[in-house]
C-alpha atoms as a PDB file:
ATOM      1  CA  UNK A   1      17.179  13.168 -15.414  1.00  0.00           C
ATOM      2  CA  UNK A   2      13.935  13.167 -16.262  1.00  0.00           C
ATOM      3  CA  UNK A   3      14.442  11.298 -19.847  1.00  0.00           C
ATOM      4  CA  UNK A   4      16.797   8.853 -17.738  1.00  0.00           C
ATOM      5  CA  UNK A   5      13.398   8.311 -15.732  1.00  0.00           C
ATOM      6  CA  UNK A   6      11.514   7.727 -18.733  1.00  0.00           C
ATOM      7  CA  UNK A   7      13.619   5.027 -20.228  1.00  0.00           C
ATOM      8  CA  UNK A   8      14.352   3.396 -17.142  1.00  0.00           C
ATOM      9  CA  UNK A   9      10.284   3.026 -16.517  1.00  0.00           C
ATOM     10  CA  UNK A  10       9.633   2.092 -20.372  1.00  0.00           C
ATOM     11  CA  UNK A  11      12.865  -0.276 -19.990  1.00  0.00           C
ATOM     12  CA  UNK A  12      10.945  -2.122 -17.265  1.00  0.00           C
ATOM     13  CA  UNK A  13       7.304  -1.879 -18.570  1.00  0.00           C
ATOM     14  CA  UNK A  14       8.836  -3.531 -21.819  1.00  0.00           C
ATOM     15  CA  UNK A  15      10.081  -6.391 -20.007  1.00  0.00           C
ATOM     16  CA  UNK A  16       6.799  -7.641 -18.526  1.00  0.00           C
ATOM     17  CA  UNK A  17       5.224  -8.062 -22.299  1.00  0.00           C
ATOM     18  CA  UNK A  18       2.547  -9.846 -20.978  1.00  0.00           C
ATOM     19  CA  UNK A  19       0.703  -7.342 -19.616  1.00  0.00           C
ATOM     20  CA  UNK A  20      -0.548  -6.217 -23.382  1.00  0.00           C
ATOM     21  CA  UNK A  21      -2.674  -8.827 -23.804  1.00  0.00           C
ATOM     22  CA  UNK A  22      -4.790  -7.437 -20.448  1.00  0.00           C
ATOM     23  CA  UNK A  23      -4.742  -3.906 -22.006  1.00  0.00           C
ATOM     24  CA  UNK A  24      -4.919  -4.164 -25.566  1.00  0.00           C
ATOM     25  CA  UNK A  25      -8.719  -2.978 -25.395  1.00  0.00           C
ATOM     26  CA  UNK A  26      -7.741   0.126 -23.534  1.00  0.00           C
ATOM     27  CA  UNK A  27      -5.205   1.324 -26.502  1.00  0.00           C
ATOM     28  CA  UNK A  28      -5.362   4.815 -26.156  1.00  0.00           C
ATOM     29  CA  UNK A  29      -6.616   5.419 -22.760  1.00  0.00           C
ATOM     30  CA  UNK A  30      -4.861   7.593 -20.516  1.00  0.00           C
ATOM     31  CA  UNK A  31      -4.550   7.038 -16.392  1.00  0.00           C
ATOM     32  CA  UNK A  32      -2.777   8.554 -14.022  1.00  0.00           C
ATOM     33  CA  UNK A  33      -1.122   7.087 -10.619  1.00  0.00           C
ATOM     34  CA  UNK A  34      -0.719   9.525  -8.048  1.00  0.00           C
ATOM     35  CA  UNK A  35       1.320   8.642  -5.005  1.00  0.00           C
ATOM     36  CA  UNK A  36       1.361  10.946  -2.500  1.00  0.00           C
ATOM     37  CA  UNK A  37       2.829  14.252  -4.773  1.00  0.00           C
ATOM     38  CA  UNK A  38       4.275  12.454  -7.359  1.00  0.00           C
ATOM     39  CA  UNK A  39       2.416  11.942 -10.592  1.00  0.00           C
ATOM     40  CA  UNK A  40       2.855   9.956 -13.438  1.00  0.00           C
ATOM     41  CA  UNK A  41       0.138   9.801 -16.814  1.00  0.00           C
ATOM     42  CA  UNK A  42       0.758   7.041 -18.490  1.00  0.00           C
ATOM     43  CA  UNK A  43      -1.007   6.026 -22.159  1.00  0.00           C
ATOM     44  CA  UNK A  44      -2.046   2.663 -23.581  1.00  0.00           C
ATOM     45  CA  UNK A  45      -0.424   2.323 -26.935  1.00  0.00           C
ATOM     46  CA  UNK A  46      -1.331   0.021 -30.049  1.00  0.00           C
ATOM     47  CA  UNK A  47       0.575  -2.874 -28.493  1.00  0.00           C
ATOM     48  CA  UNK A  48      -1.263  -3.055 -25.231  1.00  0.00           C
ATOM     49  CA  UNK A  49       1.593  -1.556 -23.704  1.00  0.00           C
ATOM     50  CA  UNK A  50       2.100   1.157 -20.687  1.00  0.00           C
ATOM     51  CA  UNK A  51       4.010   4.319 -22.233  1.00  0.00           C
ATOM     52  CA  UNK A  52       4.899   7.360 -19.725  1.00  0.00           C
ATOM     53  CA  UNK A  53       3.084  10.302 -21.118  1.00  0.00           C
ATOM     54  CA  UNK A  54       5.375  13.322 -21.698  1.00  0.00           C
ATOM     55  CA  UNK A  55       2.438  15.901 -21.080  1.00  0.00           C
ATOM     56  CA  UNK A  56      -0.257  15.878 -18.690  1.00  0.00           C
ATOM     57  CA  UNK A  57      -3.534  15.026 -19.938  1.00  0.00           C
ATOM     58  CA  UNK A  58      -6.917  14.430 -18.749  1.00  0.00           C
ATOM     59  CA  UNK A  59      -6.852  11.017 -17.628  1.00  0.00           C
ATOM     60  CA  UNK A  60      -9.870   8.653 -18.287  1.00  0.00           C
ATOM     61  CA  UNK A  61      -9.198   6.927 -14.886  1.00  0.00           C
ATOM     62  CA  UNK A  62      -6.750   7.494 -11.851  1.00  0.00           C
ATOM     63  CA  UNK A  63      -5.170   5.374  -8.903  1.00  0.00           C
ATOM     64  CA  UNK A  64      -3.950   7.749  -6.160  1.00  0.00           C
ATOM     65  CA  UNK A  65      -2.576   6.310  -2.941  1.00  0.00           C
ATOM     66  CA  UNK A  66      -0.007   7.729   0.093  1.00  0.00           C
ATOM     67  CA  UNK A  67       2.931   6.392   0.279  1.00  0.00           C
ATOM     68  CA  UNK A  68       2.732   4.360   2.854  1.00  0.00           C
ATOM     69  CA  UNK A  69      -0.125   2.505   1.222  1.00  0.00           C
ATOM     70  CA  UNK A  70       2.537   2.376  -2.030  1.00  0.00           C
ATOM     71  CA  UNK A  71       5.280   0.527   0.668  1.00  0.00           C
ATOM     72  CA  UNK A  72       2.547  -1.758   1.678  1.00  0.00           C
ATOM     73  CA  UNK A  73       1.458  -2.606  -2.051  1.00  0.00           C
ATOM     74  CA  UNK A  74       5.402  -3.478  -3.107  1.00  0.00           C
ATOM     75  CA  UNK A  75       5.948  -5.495   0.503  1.00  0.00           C
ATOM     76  CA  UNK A  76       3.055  -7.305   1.433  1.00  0.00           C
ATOM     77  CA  UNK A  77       0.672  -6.901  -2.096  1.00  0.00           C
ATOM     78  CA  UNK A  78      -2.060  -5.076  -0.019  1.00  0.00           C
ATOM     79  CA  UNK A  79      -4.115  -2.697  -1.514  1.00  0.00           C
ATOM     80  CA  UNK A  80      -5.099  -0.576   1.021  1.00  0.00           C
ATOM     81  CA  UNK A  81      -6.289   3.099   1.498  1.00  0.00           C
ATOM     82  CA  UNK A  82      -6.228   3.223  -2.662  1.00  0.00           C
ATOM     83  CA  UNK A  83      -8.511   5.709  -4.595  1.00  0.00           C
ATOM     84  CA  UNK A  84      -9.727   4.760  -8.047  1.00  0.00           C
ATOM     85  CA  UNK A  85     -11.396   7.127 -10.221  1.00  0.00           C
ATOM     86  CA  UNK A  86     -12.580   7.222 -13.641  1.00  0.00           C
ATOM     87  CA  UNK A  87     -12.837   4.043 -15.928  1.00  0.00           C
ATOM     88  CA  UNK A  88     -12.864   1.720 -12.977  1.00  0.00           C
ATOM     89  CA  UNK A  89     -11.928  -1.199 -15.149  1.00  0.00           C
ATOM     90  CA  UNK A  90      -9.163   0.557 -16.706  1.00  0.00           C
ATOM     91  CA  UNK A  91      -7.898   1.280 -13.049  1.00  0.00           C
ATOM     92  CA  UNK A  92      -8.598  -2.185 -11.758  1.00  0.00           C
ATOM     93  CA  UNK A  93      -6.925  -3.631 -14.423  1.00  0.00           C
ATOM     94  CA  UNK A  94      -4.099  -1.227 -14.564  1.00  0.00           C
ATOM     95  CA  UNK A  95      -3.810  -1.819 -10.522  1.00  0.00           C
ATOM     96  CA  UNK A  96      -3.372  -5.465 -11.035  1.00  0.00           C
ATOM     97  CA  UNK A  97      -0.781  -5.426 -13.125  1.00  0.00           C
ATOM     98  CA  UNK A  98       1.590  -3.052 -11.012  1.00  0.00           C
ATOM     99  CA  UNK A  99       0.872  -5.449  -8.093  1.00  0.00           C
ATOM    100  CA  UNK A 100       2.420  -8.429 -10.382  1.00  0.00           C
ATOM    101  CA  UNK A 101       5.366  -5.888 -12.481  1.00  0.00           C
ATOM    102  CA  UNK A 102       8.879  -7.225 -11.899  1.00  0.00           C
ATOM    103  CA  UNK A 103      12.063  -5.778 -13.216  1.00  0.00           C
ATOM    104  CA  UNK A 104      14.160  -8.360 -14.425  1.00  0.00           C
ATOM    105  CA  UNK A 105      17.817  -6.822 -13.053  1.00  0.00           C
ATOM    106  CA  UNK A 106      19.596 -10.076 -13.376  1.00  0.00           C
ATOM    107  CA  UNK A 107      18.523  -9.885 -16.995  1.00  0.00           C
ATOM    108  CA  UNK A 108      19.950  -6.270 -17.706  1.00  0.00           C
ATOM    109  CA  UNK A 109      23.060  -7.243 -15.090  1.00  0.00           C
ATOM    110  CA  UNK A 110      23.967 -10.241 -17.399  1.00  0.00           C
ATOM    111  CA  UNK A 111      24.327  -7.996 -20.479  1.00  0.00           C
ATOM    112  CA  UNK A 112      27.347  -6.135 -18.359  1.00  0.00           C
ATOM    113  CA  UNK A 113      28.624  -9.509 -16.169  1.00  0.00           C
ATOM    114  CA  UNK A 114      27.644 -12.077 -17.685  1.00  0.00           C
ATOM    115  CA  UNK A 115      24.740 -14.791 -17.233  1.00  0.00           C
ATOM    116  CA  UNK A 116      26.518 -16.737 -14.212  1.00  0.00           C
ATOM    117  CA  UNK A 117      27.964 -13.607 -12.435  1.00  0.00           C
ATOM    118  CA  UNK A 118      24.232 -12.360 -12.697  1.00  0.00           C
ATOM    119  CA  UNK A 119      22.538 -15.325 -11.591  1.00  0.00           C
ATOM    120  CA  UNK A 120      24.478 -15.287  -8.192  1.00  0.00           C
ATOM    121  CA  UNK A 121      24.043 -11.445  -7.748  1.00  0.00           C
ATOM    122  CA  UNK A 122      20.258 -11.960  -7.865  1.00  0.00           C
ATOM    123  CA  UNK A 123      20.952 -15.122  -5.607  1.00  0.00           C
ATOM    124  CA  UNK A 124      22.317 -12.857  -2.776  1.00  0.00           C
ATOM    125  CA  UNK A 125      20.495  -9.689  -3.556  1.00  0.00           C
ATOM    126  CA  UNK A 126      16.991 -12.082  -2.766  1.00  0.00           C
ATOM    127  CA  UNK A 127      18.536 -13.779   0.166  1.00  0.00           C
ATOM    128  CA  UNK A 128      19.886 -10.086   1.599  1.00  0.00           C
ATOM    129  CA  UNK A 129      16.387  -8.291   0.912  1.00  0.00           C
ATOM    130  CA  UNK A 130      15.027 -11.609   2.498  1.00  0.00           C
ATOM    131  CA  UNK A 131      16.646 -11.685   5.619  1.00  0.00           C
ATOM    132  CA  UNK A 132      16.232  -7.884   5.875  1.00  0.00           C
ATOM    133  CA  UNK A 133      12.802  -7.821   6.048  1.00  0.00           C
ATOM    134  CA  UNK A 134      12.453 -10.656   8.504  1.00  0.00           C
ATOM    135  CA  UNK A 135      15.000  -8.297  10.354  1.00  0.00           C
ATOM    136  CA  UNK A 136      12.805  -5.193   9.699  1.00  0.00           C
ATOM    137  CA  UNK A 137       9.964  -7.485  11.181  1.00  0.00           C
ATOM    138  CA  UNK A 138      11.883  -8.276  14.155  1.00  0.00           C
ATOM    139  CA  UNK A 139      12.769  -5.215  15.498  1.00  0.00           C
ATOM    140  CA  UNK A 140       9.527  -3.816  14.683  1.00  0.00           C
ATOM    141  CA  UNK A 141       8.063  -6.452  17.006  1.00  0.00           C
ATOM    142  CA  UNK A 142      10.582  -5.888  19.315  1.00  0.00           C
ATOM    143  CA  UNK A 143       9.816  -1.803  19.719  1.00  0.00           C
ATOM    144  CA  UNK A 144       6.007  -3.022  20.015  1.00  0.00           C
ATOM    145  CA  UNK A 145       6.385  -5.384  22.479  1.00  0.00           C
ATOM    146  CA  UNK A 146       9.005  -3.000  24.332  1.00  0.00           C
ATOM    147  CA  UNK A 147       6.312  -0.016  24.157  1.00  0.00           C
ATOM    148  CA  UNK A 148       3.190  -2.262  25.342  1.00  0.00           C
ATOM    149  CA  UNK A 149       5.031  -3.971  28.275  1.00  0.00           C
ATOM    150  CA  UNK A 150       8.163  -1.771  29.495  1.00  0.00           C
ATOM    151  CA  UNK A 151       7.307   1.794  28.417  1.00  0.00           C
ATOM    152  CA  UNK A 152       3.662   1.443  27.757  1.00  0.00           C
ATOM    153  CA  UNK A 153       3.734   4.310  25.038  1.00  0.00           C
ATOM    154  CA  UNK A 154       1.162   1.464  23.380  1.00  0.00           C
ATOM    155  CA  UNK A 155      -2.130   0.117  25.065  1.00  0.00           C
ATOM    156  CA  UNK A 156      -3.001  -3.547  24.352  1.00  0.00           C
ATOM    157  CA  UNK A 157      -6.249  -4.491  22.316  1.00  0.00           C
ATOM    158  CA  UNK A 158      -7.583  -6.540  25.427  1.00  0.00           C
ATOM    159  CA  UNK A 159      -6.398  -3.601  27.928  1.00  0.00           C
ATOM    160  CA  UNK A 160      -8.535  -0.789  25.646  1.00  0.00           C
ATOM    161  CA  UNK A 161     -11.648  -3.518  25.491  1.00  0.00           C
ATOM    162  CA  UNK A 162     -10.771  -4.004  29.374  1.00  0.00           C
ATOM    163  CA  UNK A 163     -10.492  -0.259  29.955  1.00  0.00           C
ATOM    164  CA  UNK A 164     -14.259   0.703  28.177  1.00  0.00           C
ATOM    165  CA  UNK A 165     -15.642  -2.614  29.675  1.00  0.00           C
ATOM    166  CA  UNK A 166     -15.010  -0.436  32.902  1.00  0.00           C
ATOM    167  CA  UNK A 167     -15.929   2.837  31.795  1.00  0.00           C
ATOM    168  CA  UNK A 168     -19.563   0.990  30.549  1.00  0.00           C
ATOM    169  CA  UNK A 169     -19.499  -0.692  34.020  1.00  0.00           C
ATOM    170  CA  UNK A 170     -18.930   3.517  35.625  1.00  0.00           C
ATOM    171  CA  UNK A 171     -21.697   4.807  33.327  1.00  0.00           C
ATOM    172  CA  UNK A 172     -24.023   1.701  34.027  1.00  0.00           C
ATOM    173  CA  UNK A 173     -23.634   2.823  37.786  1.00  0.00           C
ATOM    174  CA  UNK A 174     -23.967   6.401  37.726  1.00  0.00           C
ATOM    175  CA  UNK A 175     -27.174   5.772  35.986  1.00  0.00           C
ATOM    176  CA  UNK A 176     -28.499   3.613  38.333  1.00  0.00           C
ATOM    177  CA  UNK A 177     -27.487   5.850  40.822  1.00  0.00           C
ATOM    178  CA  UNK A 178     -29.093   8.711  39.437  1.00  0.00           C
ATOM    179  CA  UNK A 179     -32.052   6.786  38.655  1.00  0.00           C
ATOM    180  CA  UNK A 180     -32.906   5.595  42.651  1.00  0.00           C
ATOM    181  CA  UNK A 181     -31.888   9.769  43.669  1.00  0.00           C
ATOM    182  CA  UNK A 182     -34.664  10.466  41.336  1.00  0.00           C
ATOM    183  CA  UNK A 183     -37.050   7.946  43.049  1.00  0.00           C
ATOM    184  CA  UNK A 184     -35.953   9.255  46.117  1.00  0.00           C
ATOM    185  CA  UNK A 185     -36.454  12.776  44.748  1.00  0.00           C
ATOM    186  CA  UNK A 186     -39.512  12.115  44.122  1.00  0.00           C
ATOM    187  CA  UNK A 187     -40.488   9.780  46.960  1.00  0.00           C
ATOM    188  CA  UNK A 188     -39.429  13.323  49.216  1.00  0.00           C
ATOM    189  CA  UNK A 189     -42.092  15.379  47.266  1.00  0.00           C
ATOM    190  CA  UNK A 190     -44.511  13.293  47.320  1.00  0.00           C
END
């Protein structure tokens, strides 16, 4: 499995060629990208090219991230909650090219069904993953607007800024308040 792992990353990595021009000067540099648990080292060969390291080294910089700020990288190209260490230009540049990495299935799929049979297999798989994430979207906004109005499980930004307007209005009082018993206080002694 974990040679089928190997290839299938390399596979990819070797499609997107045009990343070795970017990291030719880091040729034998090591980094590693942590998400979550998982690790992988990867080395910088001769060619300017990405290679999975077999063993772990010491890596001269490092990209470590949860996975939800992985999800949010491949959906929306944030990079968010991301932790660089090391070479920071190695990382940076490293970074940047996993945001722009594509595997080329239709590509790979042609080789098995042909160029046309490919093409309109890609064609459906982009308009499926499409329309799933505007679904995704939709019910997500859904939920939210379900738990802010029916169930409020969720408190509105202008209800919380409403909500510690109030509680500075409260605290604003009781000082006053304990400001004239003082003057009274002291009025009494006096």
């Amino acid at each position: 499995m974990k040679k089928l792992k190997k290839f299938i990353l390399n596979h990819i990595l070797s499609q997107n060629d045009w990343m070795s021009s970017r990291l030719k000067k880091f040729h034998n540099k090591t980094i590693l990208i942590k998400i979550s648990e998982l690790e992988f080292y990867f080395k910088i060969n001769d060619q300017g090219l990405l290679v999975l390291a077999e063993q772990k080294e010491n890596a001269d910089a490092s990209i470590s991230m949860s996975t939800k700020s992985f999800i949010n990288q491949i959906i929306s190209k944030k990079n968010k909650d991301i932790t660089i260490q090391g070479d920071i230009d190695l990382a940076k540049e490293v970074s940047e090219i996993l945001k722009k990495i594509k595997w080329d299935a239709e590509e790979d799929l042609s080789k098995i069904i042909g160029d046309v049979a490919a093409n309109r297999v890609g064609s459906m798989s982009g308009k499926f993953l499409k329309e799933s994430k505007r679904a995704a979207l939709s019910i997500a906004e859904t939920f939210k607007e379900y738990w802010e109005e029916e169930k409020p499980l969720l408190a509105k930004k202008t209800r919380v800024q409403q909500f510690l307007t109030e509680i500075d209005t409260v605290n604003e009082d009781v000082e006053r308040l304990e400001a004239k018993i003082n003057d009274l206080e002291l009025r009494i002694l006096k």
